[in-house]
C-alpha atoms as a PDB file:
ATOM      1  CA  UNK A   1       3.255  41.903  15.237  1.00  0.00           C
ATOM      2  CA  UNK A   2       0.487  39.895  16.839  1.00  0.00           C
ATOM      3  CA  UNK A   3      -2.157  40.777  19.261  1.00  0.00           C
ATOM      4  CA  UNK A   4      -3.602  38.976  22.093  1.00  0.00           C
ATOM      5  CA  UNK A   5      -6.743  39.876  23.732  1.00  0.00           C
ATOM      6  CA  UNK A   6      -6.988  40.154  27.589  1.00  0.00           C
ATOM      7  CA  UNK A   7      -9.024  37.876  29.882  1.00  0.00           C
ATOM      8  CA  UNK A   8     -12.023  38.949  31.396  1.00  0.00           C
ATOM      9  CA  UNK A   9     -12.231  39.306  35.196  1.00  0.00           C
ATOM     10  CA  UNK A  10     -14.485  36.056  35.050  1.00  0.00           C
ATOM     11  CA  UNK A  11     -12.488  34.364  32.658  1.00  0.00           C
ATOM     12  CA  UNK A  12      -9.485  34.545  35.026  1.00  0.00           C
ATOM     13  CA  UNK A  13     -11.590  33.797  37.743  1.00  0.00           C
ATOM     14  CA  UNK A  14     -12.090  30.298  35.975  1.00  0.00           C
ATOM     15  CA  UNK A  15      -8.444  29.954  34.537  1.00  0.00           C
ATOM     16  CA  UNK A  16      -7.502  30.807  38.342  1.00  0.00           C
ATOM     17  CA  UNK A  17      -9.746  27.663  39.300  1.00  0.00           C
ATOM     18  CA  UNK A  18      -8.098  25.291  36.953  1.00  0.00           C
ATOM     19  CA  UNK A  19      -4.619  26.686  38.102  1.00  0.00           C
ATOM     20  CA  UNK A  20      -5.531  25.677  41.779  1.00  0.00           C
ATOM     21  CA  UNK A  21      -6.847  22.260  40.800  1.00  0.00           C
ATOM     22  CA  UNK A  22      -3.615  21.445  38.106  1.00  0.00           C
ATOM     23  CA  UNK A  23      -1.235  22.340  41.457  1.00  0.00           C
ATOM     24  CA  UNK A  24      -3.293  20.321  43.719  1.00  0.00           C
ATOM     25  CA  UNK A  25      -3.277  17.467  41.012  1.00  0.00           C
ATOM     26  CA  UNK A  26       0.872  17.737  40.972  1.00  0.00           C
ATOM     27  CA  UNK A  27       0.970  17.397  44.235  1.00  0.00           C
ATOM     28  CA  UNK A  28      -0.801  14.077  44.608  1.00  0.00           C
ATOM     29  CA  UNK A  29       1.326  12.902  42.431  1.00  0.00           C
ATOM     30  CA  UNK A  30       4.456  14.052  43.557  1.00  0.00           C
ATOM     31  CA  UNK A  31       3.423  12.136  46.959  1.00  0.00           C
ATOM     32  CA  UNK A  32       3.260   9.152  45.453  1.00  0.00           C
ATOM     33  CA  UNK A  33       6.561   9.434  43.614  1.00  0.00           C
ATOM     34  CA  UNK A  34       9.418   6.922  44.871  1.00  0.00           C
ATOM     35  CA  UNK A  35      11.671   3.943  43.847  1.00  0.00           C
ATOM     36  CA  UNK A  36       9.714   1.018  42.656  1.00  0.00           C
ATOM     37  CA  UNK A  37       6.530   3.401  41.204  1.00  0.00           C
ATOM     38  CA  UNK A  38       5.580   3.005  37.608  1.00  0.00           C
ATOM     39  CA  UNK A  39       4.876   5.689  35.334  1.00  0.00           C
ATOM     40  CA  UNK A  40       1.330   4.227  34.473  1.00  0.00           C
ATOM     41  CA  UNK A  41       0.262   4.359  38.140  1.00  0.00           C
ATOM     42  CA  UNK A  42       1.397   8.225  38.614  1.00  0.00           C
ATOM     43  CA  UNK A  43      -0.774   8.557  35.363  1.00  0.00           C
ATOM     44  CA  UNK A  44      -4.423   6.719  37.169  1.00  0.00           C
ATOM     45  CA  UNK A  45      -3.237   9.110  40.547  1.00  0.00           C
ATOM     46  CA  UNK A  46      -3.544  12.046  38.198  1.00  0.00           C
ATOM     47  CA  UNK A  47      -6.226  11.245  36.320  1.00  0.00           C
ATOM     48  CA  UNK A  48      -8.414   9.947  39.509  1.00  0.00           C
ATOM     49  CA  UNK A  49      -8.140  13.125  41.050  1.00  0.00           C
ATOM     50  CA  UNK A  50      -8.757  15.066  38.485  1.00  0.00           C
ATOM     51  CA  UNK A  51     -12.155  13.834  38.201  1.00  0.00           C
ATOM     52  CA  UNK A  52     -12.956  13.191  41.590  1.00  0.00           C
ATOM     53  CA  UNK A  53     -12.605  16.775  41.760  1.00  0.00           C
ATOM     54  CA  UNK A  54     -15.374  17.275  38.649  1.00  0.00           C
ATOM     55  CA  UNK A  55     -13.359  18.008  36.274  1.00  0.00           C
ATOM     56  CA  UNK A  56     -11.697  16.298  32.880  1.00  0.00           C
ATOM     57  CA  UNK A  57      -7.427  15.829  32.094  1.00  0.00           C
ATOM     58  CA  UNK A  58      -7.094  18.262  29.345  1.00  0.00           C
ATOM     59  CA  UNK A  59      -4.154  16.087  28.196  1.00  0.00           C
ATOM     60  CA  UNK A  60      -6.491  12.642  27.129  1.00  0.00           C
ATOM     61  CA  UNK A  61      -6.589  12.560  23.932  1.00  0.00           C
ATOM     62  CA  UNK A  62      -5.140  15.991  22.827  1.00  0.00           C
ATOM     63  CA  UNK A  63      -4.256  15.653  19.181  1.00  0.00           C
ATOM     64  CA  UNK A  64      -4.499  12.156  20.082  1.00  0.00           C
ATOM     65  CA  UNK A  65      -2.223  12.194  22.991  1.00  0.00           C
ATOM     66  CA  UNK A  66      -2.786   8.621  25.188  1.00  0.00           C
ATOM     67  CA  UNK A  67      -2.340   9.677  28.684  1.00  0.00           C
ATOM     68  CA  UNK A  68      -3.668  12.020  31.127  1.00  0.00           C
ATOM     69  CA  UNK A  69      -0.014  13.334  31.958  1.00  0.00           C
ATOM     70  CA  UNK A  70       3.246  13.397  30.670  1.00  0.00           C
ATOM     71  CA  UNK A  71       6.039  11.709  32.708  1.00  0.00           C
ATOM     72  CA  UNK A  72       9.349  12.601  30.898  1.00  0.00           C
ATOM     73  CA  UNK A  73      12.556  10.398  32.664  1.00  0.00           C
ATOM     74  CA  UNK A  74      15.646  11.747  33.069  1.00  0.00           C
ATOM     75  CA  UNK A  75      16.579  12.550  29.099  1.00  0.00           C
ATOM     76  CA  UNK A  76      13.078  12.806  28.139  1.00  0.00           C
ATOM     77  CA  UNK A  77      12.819  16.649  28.125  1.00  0.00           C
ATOM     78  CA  UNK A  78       8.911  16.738  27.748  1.00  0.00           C
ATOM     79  CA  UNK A  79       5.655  14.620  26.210  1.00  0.00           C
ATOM     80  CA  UNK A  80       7.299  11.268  27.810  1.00  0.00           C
ATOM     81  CA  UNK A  81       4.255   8.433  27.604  1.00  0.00           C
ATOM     82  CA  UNK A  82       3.358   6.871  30.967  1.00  0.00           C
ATOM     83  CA  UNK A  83       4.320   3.383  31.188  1.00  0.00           C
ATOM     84  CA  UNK A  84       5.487   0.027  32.906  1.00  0.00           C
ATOM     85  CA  UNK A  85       9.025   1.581  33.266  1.00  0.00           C
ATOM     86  CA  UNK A  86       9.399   1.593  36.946  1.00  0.00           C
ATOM     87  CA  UNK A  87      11.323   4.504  38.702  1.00  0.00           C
ATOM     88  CA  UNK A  88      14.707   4.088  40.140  1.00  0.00           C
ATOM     89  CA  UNK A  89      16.627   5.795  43.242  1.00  0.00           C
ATOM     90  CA  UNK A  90      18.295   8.785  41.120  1.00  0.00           C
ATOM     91  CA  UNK A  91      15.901   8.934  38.472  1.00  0.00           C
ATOM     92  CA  UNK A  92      14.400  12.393  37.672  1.00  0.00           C
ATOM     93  CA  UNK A  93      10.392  12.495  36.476  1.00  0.00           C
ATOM     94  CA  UNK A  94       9.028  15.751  34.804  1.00  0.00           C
ATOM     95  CA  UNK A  95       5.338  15.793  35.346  1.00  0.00           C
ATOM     96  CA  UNK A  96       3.349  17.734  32.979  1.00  0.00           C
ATOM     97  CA  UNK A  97      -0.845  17.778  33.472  1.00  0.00           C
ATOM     98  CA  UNK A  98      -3.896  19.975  32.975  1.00  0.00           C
ATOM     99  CA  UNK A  99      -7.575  20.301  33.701  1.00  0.00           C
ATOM    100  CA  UNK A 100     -10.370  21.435  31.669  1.00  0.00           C
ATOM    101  CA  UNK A 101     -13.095  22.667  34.064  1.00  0.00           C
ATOM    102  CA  UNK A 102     -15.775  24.808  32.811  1.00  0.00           C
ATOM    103  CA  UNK A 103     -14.821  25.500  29.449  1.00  0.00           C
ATOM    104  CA  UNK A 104     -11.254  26.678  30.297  1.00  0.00           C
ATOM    105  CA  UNK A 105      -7.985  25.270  30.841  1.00  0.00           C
ATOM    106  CA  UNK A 106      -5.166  24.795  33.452  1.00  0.00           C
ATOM    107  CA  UNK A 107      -1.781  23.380  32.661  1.00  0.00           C
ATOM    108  CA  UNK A 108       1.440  22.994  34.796  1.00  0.00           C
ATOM    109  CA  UNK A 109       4.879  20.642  35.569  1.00  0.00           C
ATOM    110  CA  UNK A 110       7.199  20.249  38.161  1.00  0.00           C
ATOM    111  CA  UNK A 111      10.141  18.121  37.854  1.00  0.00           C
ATOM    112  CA  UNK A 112      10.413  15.451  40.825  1.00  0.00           C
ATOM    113  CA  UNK A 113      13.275  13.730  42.123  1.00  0.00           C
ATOM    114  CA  UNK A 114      13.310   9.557  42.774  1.00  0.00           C
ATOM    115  CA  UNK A 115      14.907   9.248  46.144  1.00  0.00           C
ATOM    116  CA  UNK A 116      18.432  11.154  46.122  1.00  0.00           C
ATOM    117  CA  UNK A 117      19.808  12.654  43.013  1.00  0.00           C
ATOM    118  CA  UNK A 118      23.070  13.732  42.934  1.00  0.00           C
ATOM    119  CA  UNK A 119      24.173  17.145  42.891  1.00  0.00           C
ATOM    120  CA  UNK A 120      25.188  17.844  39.251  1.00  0.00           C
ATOM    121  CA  UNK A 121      21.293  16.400  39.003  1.00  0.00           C
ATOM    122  CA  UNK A 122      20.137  18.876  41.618  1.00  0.00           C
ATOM    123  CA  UNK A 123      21.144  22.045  40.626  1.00  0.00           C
ATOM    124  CA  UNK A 124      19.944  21.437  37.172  1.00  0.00           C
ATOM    125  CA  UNK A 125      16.345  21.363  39.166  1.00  0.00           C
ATOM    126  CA  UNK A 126      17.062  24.287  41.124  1.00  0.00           C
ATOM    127  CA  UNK A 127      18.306  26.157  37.943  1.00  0.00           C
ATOM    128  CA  UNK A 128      15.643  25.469  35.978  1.00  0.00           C
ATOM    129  CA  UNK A 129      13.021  26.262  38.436  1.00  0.00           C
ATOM    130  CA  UNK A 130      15.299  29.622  39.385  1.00  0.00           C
ATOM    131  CA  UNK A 131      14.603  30.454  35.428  1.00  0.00           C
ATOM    132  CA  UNK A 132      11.017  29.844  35.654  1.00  0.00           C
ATOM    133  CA  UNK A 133      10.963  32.854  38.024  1.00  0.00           C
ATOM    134  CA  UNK A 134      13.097  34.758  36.715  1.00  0.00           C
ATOM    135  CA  UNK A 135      10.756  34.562  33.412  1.00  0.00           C
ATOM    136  CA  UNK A 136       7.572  35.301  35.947  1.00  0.00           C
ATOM    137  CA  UNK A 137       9.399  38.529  36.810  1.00  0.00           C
ATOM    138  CA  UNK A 138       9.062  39.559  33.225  1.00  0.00           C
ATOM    139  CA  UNK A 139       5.563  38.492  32.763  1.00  0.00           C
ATOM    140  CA  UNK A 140       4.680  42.772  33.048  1.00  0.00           C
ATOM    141  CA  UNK A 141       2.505  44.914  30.781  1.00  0.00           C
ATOM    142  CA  UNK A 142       4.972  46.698  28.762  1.00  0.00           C
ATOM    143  CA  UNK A 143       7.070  44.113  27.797  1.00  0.00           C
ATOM    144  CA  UNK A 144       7.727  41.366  25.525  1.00  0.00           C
ATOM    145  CA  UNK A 145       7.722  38.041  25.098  1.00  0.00           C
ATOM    146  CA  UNK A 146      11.461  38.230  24.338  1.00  0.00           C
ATOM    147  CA  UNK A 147      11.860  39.641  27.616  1.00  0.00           C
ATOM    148  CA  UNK A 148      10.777  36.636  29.136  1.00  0.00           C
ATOM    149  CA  UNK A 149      12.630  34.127  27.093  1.00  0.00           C
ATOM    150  CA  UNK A 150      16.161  36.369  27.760  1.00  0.00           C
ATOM    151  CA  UNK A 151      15.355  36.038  31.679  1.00  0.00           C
ATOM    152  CA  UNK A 152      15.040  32.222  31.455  1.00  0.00           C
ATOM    153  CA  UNK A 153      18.085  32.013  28.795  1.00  0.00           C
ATOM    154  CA  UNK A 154      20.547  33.903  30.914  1.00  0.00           C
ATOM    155  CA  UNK A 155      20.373  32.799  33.792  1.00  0.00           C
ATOM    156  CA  UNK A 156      20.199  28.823  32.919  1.00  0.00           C
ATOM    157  CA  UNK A 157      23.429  29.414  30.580  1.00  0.00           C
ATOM    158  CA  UNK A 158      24.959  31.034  33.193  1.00  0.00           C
ATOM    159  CA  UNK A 159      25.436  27.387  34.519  1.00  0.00           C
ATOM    160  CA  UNK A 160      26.580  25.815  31.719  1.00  0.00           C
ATOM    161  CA  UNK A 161      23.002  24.400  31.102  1.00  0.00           C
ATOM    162  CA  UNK A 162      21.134  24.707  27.264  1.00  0.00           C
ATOM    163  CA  UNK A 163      17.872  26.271  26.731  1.00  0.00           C
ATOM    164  CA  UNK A 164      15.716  23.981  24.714  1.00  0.00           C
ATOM    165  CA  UNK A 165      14.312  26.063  21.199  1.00  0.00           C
ATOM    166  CA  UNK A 166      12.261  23.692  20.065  1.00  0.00           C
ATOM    167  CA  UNK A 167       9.892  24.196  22.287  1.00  0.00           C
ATOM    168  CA  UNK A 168       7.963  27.358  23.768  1.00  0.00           C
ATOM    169  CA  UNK A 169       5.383  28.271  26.742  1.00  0.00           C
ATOM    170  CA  UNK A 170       2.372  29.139  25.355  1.00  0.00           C
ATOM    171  CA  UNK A 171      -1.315  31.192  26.132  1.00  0.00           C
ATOM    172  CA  UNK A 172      -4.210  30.108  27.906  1.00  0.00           C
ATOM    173  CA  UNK A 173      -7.798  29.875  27.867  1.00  0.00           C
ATOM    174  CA  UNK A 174     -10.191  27.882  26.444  1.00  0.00           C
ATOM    175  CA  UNK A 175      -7.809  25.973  24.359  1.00  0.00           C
ATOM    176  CA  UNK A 176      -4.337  24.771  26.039  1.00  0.00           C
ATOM    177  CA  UNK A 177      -2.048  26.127  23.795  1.00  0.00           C
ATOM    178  CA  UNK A 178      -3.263  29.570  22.533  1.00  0.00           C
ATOM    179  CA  UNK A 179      -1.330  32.858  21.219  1.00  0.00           C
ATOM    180  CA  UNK A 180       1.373  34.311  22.085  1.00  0.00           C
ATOM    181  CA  UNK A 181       3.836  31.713  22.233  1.00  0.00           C
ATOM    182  CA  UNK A 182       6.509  32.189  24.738  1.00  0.00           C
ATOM    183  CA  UNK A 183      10.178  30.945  24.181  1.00  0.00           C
ATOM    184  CA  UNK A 184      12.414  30.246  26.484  1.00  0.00           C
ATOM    185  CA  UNK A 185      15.384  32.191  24.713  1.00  0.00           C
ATOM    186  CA  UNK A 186      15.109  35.353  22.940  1.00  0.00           C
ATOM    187  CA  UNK A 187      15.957  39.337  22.734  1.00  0.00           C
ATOM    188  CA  UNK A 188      15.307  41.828  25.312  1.00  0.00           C
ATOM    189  CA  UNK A 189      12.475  44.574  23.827  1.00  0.00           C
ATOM    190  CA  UNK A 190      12.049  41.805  21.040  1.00  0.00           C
ATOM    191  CA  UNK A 191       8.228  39.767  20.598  1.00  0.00           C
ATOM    192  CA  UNK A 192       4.594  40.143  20.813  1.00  0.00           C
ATOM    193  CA  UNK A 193       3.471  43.392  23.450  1.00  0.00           C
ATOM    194  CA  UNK A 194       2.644  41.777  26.951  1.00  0.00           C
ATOM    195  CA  UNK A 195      -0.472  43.808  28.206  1.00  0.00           C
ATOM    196  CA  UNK A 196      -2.548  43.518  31.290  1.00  0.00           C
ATOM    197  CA  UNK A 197      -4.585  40.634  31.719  1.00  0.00           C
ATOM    198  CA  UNK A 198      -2.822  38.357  28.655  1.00  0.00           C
ATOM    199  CA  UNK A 199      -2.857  34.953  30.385  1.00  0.00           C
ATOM    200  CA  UNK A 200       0.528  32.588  29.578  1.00  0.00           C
ATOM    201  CA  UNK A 201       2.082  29.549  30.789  1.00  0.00           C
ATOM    202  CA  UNK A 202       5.871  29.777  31.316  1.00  0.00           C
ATOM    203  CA  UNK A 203       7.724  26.593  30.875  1.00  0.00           C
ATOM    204  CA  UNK A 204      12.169  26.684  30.924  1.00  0.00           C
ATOM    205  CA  UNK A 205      12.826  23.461  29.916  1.00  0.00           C
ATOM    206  CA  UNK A 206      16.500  23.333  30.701  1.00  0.00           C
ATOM    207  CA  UNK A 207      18.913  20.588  29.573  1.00  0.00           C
ATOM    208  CA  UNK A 208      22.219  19.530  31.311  1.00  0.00           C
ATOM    209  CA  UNK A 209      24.587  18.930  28.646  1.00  0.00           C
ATOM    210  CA  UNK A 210      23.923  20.486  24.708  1.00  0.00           C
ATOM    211  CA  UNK A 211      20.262  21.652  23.778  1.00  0.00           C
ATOM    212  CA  UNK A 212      19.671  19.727  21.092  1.00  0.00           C
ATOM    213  CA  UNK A 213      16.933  17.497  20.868  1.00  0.00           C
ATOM    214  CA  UNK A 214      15.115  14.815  18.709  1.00  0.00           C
ATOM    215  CA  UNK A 215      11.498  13.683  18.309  1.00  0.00           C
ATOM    216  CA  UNK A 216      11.124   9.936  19.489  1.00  0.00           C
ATOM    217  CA  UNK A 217       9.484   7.287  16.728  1.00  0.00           C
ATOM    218  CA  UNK A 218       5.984   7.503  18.995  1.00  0.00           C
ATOM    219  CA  UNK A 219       5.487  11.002  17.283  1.00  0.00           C
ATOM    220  CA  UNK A 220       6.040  12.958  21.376  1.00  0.00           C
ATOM    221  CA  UNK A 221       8.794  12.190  23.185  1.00  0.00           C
ATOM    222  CA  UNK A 222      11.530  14.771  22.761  1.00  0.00           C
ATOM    223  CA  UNK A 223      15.063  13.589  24.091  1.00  0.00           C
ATOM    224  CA  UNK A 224      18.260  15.004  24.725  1.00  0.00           C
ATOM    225  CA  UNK A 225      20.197  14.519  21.339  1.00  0.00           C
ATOM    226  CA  UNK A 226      23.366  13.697  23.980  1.00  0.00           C
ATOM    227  CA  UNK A 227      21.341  11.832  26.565  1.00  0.00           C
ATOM    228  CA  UNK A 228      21.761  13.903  29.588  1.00  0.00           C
ATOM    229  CA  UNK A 229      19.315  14.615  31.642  1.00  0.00           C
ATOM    230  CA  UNK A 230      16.470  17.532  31.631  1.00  0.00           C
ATOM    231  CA  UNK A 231      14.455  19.570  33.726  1.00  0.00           C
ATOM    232  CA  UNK A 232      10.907  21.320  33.054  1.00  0.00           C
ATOM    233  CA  UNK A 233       9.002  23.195  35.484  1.00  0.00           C
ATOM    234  CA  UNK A 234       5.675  25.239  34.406  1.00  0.00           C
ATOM    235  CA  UNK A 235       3.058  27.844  35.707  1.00  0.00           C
ATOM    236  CA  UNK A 236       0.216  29.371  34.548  1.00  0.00           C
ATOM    237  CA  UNK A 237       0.252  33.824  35.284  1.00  0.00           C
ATOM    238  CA  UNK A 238      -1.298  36.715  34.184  1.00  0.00           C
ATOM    239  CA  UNK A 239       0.490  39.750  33.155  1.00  0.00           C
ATOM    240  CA  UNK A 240      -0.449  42.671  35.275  1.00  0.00           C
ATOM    241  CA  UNK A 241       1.165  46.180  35.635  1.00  0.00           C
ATOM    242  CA  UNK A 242       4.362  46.040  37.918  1.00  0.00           C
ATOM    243  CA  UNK A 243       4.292  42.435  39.006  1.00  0.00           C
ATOM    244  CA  UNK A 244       2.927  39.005  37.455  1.00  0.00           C
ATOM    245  CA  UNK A 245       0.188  37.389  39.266  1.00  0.00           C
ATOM    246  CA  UNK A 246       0.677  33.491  39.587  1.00  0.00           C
ATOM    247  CA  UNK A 247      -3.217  31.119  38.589  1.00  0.00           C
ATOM    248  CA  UNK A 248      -1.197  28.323  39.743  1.00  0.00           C
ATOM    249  CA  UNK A 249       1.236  27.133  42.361  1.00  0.00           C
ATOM    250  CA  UNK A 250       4.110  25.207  43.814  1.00  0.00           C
ATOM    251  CA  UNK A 251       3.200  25.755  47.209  1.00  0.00           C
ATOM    252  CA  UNK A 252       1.160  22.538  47.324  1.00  0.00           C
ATOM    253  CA  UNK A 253       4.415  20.888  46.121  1.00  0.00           C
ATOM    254  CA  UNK A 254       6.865  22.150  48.437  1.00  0.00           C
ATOM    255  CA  UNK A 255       4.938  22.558  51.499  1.00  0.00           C
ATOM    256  CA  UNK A 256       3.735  19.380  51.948  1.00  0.00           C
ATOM    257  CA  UNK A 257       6.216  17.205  54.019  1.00  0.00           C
ATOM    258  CA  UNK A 258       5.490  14.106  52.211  1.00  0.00           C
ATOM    259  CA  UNK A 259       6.762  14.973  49.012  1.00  0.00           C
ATOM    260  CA  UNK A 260      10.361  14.630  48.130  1.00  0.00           C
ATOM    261  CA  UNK A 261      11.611  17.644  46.160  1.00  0.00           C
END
């Protein structure tokens, strides 16, 4: 079974820094989410604050990636280009971004809704976000990574909702994705040893209807395979003794009055 060093108190301290700026980041983009917004400008509100805040979008050019987020529509589960398509009252819009500041990484998503949803739409959201935290919660020295995934798969099945497998969270730290990964699904006691001061990004992405998926022609989109819709949230912790603690946050999100969540 594989090992993964701890961070360093600095190296969290910088991790911690790129968490703050990644949910800072969301959030001006989640303000200027709405009915009649395009996909490409969410991407230049991102990527403008980003570096008016000194620092680079991790995701430009990331094994040749295009953008400096991802905005995955409704089916599009995760990796969805930025574009010309325009949002539409009832649309959902994952948004995935990072930072690079310093020589280390921050990375985090929050699925937005477009004006009013409807409910089926809404309580995948609040599901799916409900299973990031209940993944957090597992996020302890002593555990495993399967614990994590069996938090998240539980209790989004629960609801009738599929657990993507494709995809996993991942480690953190100078590169984006780094060991362990984390799956969303998986066996209590089973996976690589969490131990204090590991540093992991927890993403559920969480799929209305079945949880099958397919690779788009462009190489990164990944759709439903039955074209429902799908919901992704993300944070960056570190596992600590007795309770996670959180590099980045919603709180920018979901206390600011001029973002609809």
């Amino acid at each position: 079974m594989k090992t993964v060093r701890p961070r360093t108190a600095e190296e969290i301290e910088l991790l911690k820094i790129n968490g703050e700026l990644t949910s800072k980041a969301l959030a001006e983009v989640g303000k200027a989410v709405a009915p009649g917004v395009t996909t490409n400008q969410l991407n230049r509100v991102a990527e403008t604050f980003i570096r008016d805040n000194g620092a680079e979008p991790n995701f430009l050019g990331y094994g040749g990636y295009p953008a400096a987020i991802c905005a995955s529509v409704n089916d599009v589960v995760v990796h969805g280009f930025p574009s010309d398509y325009v949002l539409k009252e009832g649309d959902i819009v994952s948004i995935d971004l990072g930072t690079k500041y310093k020589g280390y990484n921050g990375d985090s998503a929050y699925t937005f809704p477009v004006g009013e949803i409807d409910e089926e739409t809404r309580k995948l959201l609040t599901v799916t976000k409900e299973s990031l935290y209940k993944g957090i919660a597992k996020a302890v020295a002593g555990l495993r990574t399967g614990d994590i995934g069996h938090a998240v798969q539980s209790y989004a099945e629960q609801f009738g909702f599929g657990v993507v497998r494709e995809l996993e969270g991942h480690g953190i730290g100078k590169d984006m994705h780094e060991d362990p990964g984390v799956p969303n699904y998986g066996r209590q006691g089973h996976g690589v040893k969490l131990v204090d001061g590991m540093t992991i990004c927890i993403e559920p992405m969480i799929t209305a209807g079945s949880r099958g998926v397919y690779v788009a022609r462009n190489g990164w989109e990944v759709h439903t395979a039955d074209h429902r819709n799908a919901a992704h949230y993300e944070l960056t912790v570190v596992v600590r003794h007795g309770k996670a603690e959180q590099l980045s946050t919603f709180d920018y999100i979901e206390k600011d009055p001029c973002i609809n969540i």
